[in-house]
Protein backbone atom coordinates (compact mmCIF):
# COMPACT_ATOMS: atom_id res chain seq x y z
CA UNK A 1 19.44 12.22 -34.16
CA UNK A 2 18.11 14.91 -31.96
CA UNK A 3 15.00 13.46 -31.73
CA UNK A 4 15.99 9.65 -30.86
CA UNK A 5 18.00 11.92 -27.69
CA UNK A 6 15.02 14.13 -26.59
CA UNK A 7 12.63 10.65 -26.88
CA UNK A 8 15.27 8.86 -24.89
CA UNK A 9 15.31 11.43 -22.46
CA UNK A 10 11.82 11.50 -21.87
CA UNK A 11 11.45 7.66 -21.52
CA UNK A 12 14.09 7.66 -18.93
CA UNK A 13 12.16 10.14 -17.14
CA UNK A 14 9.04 8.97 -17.56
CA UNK A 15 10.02 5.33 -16.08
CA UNK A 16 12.08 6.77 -12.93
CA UNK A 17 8.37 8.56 -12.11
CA UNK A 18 6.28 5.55 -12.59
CA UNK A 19 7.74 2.56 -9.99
CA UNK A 20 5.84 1.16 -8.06
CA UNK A 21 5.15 -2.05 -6.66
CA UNK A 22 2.66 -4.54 -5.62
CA UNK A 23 1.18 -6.57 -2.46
CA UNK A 24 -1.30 -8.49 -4.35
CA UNK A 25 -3.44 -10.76 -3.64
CA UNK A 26 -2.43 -11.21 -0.18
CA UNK A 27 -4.45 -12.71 2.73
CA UNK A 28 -4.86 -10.28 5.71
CA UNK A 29 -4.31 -12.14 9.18
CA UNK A 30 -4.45 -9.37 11.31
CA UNK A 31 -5.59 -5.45 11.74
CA UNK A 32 -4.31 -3.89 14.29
CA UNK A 33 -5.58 -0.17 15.62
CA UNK A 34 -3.50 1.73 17.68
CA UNK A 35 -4.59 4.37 20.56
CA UNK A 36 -2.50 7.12 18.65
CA UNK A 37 -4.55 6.51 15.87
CA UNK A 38 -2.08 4.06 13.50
CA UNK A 39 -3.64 1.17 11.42
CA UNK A 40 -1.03 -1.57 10.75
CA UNK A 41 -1.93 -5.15 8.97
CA UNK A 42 -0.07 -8.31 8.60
CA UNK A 43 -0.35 -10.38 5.50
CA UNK A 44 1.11 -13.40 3.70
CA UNK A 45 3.01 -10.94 1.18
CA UNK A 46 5.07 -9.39 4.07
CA UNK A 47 4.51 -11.43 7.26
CA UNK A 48 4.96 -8.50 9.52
CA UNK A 49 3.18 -5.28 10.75
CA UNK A 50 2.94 -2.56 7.88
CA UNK A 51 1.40 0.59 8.73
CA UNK A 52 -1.44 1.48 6.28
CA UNK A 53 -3.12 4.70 7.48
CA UNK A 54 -3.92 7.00 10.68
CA UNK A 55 -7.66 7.33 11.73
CA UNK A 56 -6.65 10.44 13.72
CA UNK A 57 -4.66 12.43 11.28
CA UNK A 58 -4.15 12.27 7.39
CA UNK A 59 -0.98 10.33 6.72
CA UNK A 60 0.62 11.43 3.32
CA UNK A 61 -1.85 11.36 1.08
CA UNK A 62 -4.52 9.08 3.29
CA UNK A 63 -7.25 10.97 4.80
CA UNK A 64 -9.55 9.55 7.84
CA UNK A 65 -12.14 9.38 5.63
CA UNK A 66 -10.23 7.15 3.75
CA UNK A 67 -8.48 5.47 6.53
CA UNK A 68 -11.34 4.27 7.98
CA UNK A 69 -13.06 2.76 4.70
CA UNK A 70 -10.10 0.92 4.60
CA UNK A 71 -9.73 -0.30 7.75
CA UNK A 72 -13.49 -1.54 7.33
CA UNK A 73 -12.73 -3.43 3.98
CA UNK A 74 -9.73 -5.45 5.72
CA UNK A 75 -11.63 -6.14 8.46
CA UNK A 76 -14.20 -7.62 5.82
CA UNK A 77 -11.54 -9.27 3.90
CA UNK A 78 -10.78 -11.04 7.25
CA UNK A 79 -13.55 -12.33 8.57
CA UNK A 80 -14.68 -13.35 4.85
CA UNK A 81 -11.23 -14.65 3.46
CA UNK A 82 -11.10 -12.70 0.48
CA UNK A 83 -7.73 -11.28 -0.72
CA UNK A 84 -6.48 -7.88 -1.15
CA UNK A 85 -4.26 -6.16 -3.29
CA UNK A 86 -1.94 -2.91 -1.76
CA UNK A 87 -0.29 -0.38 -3.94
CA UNK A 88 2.23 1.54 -3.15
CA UNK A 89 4.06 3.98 -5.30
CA UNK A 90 8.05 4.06 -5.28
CA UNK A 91 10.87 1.26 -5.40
CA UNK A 92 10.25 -2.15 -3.28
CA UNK A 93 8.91 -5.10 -3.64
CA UNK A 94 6.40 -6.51 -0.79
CA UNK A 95 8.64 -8.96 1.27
CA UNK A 96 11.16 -6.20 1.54
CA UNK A 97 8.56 -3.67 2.67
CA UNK A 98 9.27 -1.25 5.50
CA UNK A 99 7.42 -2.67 8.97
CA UNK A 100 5.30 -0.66 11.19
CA UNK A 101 5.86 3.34 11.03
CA UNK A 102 8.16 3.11 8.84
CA UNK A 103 6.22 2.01 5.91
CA UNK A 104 5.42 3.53 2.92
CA UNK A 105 2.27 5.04 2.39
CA UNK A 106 -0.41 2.72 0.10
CA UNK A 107 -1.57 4.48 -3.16
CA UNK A 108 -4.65 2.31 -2.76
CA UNK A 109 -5.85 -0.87 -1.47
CA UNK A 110 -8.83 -3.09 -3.26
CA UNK A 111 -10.27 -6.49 -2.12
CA UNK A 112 -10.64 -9.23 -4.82
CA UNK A 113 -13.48 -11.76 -4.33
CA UNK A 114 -11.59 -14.78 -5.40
């Protein structure tokens, strides 16, 4: 009986760490670049301006670096309609995401070639 408690425990845990939620497959119609350094997007999975990085300072766990490879790839995804897919870690869903700076950060972004 202990056992079934501890293993209940642990699944309860376990599934309160691991939400997260999708943008996927989304068409990007705009990339916008900010003088303070924000990158915000609008796709067809939100329909408004979500902050996705800062190419002048780290934002959470985002580097430049990082920042500006994505920035490049949505650019690309653009101008060669392909779709991408946005992760983000924590409770939402994508046509309830937070707008501009008050988005959460993306866990990772990929572009899908179909």
């Amino acid at each position: 009986m202990k056992l079934r408690a501890v293993l209940g425990l642990f699944v309860l845990l376990v599934s309160s760490y691991s939400s997260a939620f999708y943008c996927s497959n989304v068409t990007v119609s705009d990339v916008l670049m900010y003088s303070d350094g924000s990158v915000k997007i609008r796709h067809d999975g939100r329909n408004d301006f979500t902050q996705i990085c800062n190419l002048k300072n780290d934002w959470g766990d985002v580097t430049i670096t990082m920042c500006a490879m994505w920035t490049s790839s949505l650019q690309s995804a653009m101008k060669n309609n392909l779709k991408a897919t946005i992760y983000y870690p924590g409770d939402g869903t994508c046509p309830t995401l937070a707008t501009y700076g008050s988005s959460p950060v993306p866990g990772y972004i990929g572009i899908q070639n179909y």
